[in-house]
PDB file of N, CA and C in Angstrom:
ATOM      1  N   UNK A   1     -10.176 -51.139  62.316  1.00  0.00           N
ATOM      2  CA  UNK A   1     -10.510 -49.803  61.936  1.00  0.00           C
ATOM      3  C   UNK A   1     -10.987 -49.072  63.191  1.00  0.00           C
ATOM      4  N   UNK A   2     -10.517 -47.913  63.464  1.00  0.00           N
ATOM      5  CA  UNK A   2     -11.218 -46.795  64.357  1.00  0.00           C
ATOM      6  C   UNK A   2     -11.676 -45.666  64.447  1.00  0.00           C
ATOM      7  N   UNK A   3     -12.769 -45.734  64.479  1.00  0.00           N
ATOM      8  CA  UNK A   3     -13.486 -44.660  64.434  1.00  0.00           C
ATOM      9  C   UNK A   3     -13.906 -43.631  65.827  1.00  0.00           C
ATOM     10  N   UNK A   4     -13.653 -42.506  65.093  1.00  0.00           N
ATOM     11  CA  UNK A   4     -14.213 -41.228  66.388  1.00  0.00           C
ATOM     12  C   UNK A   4     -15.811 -41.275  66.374  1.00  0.00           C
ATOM     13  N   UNK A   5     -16.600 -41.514  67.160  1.00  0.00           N
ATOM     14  CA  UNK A   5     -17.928 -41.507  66.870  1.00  0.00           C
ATOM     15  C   UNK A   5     -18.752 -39.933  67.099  1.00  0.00           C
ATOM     16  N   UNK A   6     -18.131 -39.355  67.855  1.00  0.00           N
ATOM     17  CA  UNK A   6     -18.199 -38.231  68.388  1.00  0.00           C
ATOM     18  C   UNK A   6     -17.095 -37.210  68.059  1.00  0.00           C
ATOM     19  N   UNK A   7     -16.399 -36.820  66.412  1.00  0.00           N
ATOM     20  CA  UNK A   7     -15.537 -35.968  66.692  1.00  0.00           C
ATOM     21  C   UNK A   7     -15.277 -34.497  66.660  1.00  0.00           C
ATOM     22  N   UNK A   8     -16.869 -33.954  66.643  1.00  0.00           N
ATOM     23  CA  UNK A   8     -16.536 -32.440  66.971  1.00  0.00           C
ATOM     24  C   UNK A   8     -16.776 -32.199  68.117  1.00  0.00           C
ATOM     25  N   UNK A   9     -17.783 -33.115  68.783  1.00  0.00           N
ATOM     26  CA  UNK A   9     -17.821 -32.688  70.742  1.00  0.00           C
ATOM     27  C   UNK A   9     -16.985 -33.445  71.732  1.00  0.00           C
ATOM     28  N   UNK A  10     -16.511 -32.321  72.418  1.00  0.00           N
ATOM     29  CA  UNK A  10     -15.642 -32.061  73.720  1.00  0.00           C
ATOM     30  C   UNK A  10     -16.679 -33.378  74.431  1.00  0.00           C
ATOM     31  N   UNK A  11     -16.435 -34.053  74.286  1.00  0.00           N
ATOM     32  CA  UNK A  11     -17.513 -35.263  74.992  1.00  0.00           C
ATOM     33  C   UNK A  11     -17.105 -35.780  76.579  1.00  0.00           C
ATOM     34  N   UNK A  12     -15.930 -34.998  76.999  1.00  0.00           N
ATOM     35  CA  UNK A  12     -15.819 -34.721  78.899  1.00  0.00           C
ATOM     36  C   UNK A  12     -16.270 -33.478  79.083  1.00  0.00           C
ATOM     37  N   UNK A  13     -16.061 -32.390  78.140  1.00  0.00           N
ATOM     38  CA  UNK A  13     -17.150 -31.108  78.575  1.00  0.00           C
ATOM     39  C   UNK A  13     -18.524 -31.223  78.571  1.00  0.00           C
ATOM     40  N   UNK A  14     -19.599 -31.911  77.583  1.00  0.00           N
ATOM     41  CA  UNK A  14     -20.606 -32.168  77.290  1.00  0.00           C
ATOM     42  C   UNK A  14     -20.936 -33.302  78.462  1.00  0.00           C
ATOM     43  N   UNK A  15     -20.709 -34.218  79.018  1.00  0.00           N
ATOM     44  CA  UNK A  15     -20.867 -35.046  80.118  1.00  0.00           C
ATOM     45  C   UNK A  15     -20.589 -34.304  81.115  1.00  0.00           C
ATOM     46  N   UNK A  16     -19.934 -33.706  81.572  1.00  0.00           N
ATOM     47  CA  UNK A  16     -19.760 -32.721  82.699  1.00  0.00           C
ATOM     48  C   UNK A  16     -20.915 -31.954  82.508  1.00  0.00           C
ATOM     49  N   UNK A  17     -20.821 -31.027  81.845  1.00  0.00           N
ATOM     50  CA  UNK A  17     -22.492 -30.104  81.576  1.00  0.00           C
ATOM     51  C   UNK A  17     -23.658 -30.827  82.125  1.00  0.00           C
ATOM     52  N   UNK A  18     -23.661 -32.157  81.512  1.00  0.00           N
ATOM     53  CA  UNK A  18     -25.049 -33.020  81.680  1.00  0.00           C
ATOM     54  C   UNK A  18     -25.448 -33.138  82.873  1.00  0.00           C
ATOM     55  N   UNK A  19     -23.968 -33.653  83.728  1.00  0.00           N
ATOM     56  CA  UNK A  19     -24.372 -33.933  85.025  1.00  0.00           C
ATOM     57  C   UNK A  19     -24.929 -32.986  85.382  1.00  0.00           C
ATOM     58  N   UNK A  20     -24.317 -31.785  85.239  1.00  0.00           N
ATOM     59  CA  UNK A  20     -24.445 -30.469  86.314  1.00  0.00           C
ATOM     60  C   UNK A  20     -26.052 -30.535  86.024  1.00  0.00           C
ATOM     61  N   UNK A  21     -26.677 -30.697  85.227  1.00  0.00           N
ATOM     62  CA  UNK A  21     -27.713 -29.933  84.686  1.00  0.00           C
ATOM     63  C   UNK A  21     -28.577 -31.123  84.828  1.00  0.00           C
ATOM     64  N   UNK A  22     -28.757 -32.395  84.615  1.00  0.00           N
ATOM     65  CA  UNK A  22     -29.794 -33.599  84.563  1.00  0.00           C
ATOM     66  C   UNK A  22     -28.969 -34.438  85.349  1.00  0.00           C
ATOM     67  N   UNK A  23     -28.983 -34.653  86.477  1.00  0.00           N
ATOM     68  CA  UNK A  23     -27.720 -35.727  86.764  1.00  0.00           C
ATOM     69  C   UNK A  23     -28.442 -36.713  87.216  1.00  0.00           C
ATOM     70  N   UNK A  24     -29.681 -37.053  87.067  1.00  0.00           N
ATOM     71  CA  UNK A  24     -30.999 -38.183  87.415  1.00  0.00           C
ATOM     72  C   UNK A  24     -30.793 -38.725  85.975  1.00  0.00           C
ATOM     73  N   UNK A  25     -30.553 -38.428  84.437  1.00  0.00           N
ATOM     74  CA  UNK A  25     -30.670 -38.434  83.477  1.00  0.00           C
ATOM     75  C   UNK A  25     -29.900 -39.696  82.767  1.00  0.00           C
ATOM     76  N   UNK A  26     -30.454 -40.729  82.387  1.00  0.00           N
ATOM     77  CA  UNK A  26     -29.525 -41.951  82.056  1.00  0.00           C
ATOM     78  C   UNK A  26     -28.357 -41.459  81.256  1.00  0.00           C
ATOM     79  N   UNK A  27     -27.462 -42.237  81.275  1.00  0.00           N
ATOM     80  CA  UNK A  27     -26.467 -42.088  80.330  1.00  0.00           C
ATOM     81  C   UNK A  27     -26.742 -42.224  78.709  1.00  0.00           C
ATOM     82  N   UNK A  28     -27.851 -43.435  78.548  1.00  0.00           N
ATOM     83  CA  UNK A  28     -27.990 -44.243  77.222  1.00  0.00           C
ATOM     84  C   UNK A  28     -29.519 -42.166  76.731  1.00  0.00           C
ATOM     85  N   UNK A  29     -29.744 -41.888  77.744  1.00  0.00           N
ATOM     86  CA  UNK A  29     -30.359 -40.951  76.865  1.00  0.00           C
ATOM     87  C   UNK A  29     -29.784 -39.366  76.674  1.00  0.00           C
ATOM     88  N   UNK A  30     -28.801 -39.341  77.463  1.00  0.00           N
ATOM     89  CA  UNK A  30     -27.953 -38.303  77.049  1.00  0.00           C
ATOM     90  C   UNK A  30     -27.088 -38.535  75.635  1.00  0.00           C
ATOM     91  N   UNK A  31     -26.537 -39.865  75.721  1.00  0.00           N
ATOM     92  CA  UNK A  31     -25.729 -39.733  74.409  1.00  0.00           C
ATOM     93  C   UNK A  31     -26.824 -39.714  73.394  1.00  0.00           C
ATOM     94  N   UNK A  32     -27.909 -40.239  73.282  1.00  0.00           N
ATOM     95  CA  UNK A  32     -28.768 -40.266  72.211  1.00  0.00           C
ATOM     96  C   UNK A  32     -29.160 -39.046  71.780  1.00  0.00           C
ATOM     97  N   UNK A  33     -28.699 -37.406  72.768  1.00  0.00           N
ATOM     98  CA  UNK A  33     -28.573 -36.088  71.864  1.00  0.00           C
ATOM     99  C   UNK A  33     -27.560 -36.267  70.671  1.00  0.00           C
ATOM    100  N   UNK A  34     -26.656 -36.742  70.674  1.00  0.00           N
ATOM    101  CA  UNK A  34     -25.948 -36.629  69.597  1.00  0.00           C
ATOM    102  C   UNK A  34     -25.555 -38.074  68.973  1.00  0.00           C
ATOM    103  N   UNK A  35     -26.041 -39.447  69.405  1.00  0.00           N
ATOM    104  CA  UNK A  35     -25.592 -40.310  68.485  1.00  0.00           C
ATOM    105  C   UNK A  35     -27.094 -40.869  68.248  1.00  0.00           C
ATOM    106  N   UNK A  36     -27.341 -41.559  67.151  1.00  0.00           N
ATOM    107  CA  UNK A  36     -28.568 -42.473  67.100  1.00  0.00           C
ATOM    108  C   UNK A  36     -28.617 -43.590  68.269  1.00  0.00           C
ATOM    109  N   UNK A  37     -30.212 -43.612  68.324  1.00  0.00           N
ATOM    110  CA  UNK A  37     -30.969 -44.352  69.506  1.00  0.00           C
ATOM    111  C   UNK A  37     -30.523 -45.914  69.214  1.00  0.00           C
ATOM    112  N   UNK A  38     -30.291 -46.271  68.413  1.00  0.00           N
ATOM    113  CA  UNK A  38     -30.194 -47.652  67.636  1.00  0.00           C
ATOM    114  C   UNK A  38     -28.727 -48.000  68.146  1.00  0.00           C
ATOM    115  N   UNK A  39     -28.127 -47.144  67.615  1.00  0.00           N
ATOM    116  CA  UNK A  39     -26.217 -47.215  68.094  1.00  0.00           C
ATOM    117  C   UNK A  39     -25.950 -47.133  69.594  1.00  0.00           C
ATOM    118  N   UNK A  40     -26.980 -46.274  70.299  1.00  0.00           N
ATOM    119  CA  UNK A  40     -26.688 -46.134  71.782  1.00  0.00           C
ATOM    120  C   UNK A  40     -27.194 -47.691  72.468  1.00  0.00           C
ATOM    121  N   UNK A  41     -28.360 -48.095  72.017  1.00  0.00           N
ATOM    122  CA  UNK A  41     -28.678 -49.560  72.376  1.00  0.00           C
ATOM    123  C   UNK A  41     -27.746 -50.485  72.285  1.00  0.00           C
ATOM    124  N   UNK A  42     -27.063 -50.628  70.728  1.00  0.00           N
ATOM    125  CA  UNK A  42     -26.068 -51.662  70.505  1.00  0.00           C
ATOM    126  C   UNK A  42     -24.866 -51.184  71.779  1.00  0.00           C
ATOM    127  N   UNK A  43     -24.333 -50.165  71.606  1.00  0.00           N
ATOM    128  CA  UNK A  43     -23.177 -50.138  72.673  1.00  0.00           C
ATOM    129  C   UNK A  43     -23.792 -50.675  74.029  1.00  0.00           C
ATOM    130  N   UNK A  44     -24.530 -50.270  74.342  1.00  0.00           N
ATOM    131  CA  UNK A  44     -25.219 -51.405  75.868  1.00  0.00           C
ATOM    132  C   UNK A  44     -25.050 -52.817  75.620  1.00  0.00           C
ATOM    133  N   UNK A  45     -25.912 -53.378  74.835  1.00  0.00           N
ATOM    134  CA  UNK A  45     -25.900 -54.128  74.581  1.00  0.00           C
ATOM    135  C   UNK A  45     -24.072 -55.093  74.612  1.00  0.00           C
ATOM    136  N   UNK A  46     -23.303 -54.115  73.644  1.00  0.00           N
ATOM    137  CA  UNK A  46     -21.820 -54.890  73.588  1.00  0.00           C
ATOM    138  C   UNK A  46     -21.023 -54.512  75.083  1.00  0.00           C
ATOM    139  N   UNK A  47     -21.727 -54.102  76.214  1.00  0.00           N
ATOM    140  CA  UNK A  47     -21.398 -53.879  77.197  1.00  0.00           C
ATOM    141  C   UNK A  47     -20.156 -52.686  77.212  1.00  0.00           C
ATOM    142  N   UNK A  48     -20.555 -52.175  75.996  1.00  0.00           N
ATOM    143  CA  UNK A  48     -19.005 -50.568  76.206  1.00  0.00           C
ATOM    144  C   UNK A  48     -20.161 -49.235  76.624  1.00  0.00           C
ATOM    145  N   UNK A  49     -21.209 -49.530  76.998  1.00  0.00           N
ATOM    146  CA  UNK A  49     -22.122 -48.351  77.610  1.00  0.00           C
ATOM    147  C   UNK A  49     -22.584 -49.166  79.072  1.00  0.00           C
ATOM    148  N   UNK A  50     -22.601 -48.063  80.488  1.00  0.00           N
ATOM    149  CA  UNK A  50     -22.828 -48.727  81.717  1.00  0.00           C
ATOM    150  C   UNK A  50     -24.438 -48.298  81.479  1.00  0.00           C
ATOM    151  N   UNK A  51     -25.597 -48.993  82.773  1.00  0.00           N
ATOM    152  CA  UNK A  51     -26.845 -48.938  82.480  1.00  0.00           C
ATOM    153  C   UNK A  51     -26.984 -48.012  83.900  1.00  0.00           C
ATOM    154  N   UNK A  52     -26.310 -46.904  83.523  1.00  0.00           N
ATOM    155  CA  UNK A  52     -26.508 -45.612  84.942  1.00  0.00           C
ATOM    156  C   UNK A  52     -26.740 -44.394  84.354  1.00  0.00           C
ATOM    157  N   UNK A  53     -27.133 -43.969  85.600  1.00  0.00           N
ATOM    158  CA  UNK A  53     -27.597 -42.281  85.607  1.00  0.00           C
ATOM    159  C   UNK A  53     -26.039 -41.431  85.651  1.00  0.00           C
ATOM    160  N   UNK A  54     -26.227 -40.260  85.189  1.00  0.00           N
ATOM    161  CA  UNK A  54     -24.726 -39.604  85.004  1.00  0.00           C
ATOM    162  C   UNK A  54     -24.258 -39.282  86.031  1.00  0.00           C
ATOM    163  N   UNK A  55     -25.478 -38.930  87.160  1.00  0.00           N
ATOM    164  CA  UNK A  55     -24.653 -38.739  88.567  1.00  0.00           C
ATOM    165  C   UNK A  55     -24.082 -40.679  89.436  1.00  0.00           C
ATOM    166  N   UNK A  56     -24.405 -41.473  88.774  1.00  0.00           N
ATOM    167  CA  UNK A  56     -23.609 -42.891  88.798  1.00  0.00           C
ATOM    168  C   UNK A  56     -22.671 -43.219  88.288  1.00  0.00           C
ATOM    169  N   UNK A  57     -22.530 -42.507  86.984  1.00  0.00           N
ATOM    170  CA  UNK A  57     -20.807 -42.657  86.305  1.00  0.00           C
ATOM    171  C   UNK A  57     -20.205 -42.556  87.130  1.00  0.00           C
ATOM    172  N   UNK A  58     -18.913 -43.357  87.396  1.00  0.00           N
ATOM    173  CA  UNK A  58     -17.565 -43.031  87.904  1.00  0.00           C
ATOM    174  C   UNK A  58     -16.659 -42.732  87.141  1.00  0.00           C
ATOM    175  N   UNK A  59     -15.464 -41.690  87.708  1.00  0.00           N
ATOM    176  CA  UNK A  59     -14.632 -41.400  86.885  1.00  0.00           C
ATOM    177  C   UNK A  59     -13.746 -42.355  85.667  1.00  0.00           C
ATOM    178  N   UNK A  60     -13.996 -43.252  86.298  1.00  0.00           N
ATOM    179  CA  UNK A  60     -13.368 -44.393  85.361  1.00  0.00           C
ATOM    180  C   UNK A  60     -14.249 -44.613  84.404  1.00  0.00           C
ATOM    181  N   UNK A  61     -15.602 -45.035  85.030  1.00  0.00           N
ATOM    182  CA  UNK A  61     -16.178 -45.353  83.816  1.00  0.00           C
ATOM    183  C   UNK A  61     -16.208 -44.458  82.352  1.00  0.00           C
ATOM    184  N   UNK A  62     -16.421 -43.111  82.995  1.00  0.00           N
ATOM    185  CA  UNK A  62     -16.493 -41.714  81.884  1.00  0.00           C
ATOM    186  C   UNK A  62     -15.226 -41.769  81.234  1.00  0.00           C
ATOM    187  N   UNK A  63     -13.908 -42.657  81.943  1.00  0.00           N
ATOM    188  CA  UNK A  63     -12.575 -41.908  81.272  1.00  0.00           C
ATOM    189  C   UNK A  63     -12.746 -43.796  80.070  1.00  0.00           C
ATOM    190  N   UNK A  64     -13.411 -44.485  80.532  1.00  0.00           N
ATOM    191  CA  UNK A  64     -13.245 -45.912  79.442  1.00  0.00           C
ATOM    192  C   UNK A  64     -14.818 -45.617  78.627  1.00  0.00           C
ATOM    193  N   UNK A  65     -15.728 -44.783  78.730  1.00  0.00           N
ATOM    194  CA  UNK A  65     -16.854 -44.698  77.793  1.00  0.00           C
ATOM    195  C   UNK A  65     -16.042 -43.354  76.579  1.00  0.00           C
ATOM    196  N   UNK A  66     -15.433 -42.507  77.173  1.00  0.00           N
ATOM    197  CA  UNK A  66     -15.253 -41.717  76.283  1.00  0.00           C
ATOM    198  C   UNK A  66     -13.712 -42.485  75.534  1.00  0.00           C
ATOM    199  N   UNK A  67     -12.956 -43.113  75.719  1.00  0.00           N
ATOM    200  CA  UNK A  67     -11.835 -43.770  75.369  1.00  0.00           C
ATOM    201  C   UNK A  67     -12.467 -44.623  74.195  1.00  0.00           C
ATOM    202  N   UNK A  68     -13.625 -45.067  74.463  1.00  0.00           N
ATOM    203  CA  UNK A  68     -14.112 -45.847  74.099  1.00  0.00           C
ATOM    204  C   UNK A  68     -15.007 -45.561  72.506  1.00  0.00           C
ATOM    205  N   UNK A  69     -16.112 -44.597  72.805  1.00  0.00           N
ATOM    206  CA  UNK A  69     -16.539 -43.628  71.910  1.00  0.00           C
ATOM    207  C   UNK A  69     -15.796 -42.548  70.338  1.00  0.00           C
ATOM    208  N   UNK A  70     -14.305 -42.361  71.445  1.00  0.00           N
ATOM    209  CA  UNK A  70     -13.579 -41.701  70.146  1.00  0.00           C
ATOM    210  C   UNK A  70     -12.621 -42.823  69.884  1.00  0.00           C
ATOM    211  N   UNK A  71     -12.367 -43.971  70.099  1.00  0.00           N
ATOM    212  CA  UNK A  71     -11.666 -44.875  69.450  1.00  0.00           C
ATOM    213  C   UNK A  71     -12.123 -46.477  69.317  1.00  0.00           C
ATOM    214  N   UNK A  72     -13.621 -46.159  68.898  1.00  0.00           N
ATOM    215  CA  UNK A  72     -14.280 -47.497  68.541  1.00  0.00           C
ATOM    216  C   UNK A  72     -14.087 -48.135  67.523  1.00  0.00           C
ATOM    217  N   UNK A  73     -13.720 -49.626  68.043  1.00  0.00           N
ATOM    218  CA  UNK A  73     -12.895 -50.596  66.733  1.00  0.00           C
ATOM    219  C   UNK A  73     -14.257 -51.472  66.567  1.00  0.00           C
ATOM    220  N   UNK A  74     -13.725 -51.440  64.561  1.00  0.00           N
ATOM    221  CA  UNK A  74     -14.929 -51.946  64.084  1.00  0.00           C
ATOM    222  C   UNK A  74     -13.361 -53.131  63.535  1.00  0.00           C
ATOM    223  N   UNK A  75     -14.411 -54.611  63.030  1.00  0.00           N
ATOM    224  CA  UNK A  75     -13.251 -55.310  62.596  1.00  0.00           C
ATOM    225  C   UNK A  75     -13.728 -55.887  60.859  1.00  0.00           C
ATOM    226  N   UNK A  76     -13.571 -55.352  60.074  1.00  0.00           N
ATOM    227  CA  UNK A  76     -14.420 -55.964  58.921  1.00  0.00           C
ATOM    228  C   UNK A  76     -14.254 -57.398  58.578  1.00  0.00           C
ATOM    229  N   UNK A  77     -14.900 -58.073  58.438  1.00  0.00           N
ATOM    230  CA  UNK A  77     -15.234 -59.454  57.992  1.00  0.00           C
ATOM    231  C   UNK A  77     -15.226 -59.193  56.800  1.00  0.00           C
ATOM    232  N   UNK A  78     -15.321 -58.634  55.729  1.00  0.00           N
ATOM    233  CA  UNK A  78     -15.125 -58.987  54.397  1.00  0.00           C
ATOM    234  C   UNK A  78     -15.712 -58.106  53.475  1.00  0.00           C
ATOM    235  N   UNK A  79     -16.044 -58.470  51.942  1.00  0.00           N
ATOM    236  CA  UNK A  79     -16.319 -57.636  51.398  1.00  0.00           C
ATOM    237  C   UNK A  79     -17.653 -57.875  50.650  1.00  0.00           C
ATOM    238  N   UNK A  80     -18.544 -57.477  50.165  1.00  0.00           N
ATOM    239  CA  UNK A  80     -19.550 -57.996  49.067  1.00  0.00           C
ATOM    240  C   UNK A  80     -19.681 -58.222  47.904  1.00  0.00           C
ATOM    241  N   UNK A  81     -18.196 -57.881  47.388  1.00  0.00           N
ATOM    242  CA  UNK A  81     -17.862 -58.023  46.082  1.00  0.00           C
ATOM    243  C   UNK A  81     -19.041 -57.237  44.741  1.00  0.00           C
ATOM    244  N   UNK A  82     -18.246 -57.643  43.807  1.00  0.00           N
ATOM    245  CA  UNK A  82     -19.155 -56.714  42.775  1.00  0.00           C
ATOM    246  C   UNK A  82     -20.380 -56.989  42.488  1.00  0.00           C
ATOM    247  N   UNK A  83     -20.928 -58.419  43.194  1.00  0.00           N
ATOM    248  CA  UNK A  83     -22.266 -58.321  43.162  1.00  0.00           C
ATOM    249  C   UNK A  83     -23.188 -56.937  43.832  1.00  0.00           C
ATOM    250  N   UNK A  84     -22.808 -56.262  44.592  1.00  0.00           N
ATOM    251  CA  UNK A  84     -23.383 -55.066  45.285  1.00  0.00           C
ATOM    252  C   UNK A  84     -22.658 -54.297  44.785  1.00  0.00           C
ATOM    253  N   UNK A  85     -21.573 -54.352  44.103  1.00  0.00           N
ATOM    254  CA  UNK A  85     -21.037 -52.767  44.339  1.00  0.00           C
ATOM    255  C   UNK A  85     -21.528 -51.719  43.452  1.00  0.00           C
ATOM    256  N   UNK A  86     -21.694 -50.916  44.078  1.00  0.00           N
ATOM    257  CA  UNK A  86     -22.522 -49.275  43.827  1.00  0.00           C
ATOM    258  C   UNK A  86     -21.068 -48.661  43.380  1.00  0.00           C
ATOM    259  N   UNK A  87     -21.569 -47.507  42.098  1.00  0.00           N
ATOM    260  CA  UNK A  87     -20.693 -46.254  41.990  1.00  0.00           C
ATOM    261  C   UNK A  87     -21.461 -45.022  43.025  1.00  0.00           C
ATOM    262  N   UNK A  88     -20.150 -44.156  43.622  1.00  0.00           N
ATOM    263  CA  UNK A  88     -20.856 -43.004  44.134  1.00  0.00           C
ATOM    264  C   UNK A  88     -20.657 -41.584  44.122  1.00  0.00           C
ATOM    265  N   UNK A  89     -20.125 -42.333  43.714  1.00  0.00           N
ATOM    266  CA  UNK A  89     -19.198 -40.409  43.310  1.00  0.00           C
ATOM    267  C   UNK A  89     -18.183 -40.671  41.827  1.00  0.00           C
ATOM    268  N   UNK A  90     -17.930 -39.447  41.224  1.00  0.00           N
ATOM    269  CA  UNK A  90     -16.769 -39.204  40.015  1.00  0.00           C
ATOM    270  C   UNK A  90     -17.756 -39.516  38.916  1.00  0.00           C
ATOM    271  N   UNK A  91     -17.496 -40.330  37.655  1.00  0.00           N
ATOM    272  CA  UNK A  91     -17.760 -40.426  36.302  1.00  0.00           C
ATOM    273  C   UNK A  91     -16.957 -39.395  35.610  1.00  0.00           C
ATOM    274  N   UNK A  92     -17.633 -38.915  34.359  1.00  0.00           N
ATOM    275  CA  UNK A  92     -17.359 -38.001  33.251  1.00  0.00           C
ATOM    276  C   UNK A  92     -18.479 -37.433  32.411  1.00  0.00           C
ATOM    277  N   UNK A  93     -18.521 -36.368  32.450  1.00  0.00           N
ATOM    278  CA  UNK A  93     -19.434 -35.405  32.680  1.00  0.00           C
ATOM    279  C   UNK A  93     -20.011 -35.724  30.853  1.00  0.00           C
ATOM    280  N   UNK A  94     -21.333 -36.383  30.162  1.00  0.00           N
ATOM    281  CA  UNK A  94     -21.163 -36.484  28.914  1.00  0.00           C
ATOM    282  C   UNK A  94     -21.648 -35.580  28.217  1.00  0.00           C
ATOM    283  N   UNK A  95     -21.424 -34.272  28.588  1.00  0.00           N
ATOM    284  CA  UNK A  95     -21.447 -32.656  27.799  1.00  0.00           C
ATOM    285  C   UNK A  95     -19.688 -32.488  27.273  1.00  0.00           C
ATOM    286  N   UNK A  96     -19.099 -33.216  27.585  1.00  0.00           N
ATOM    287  CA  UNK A  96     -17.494 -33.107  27.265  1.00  0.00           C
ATOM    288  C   UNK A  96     -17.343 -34.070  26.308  1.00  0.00           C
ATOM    289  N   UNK A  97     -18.219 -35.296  26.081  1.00  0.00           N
ATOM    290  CA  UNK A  97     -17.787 -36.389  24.785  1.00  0.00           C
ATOM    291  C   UNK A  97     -18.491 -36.068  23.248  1.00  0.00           C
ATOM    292  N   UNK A  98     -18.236 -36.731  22.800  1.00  0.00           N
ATOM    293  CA  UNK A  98     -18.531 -36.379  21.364  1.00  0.00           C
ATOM    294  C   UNK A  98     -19.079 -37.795  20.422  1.00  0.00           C
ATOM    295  N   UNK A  99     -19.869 -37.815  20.282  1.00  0.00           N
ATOM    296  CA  UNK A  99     -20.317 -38.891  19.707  1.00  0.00           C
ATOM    297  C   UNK A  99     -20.038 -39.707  18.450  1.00  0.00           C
ATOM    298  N   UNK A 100     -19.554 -38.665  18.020  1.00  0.00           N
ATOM    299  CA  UNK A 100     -18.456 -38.795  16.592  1.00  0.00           C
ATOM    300  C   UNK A 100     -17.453 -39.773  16.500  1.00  0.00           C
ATOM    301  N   UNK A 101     -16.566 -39.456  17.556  1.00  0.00           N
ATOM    302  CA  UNK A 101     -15.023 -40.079  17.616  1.00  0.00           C
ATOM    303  C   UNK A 101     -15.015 -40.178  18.931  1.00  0.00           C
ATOM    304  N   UNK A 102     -16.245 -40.866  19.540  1.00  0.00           N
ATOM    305  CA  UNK A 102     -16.208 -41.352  21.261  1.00  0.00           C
ATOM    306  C   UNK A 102     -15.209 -40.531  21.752  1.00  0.00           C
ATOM    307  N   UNK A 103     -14.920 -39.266  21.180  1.00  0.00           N
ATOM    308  CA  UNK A 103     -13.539 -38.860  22.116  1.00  0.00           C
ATOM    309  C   UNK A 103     -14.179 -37.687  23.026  1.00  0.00           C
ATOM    310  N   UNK A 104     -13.054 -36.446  23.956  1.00  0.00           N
ATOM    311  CA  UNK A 104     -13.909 -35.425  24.137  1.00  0.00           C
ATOM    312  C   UNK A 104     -13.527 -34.361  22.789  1.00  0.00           C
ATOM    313  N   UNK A 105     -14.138 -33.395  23.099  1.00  0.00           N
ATOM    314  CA  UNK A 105     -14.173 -32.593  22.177  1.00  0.00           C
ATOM    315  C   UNK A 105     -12.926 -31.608  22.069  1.00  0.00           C
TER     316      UNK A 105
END
């Protein structure tokens, strides 16, 4: 599965900006304007985030973090079956049934 993690920001315009503007500024706390602090750790951690300042990115790195960011593969291991499973949406609204003839009205 792949996911855009970032898909309404221009995320080479927004890194460009950054530099211009904080370029002492880690990488792991710039993205944490727009992704959670928790998610920016794990990507370090899985080594797809470098541990630099934005004026240390190299072009490569920015062109495999953002490659990376809008096409992050998740791999599912499985399912939890109906012991967990939640409804979350839809049903039938029971102002439309009828108690009479279980039917709607």
């Amino acid at each position: 599965m792949s996911i855009n993690l970032l898909p309404t920001l221009d995320l080479v315009g927004f890194l460009n900006e950054q530099r211009q503007a904080h370029p002492n500024q880690s990488l792991k706390n710039t993205l944490a304007l727009h992704l959670p602090k928790r998610l920016v750790e794990l990507l370090q951690e899985l080594g797809q985030l470098p541990e630099a300042t934005l004026k240390q990115l190299t072009p490569t790195q920015q062109t495999a973090l953002v490659d990376s960011l809008q096409d992050w593969r998740v791999q599912p291991n499985g399912t939890e079956g109906y012991r967990t499973a939640e409804v979350t949406l839809g049903g039938v609204d029971t102002k439309e049934l009828s108690s009479k003839n279980h039917g709607g009205e």
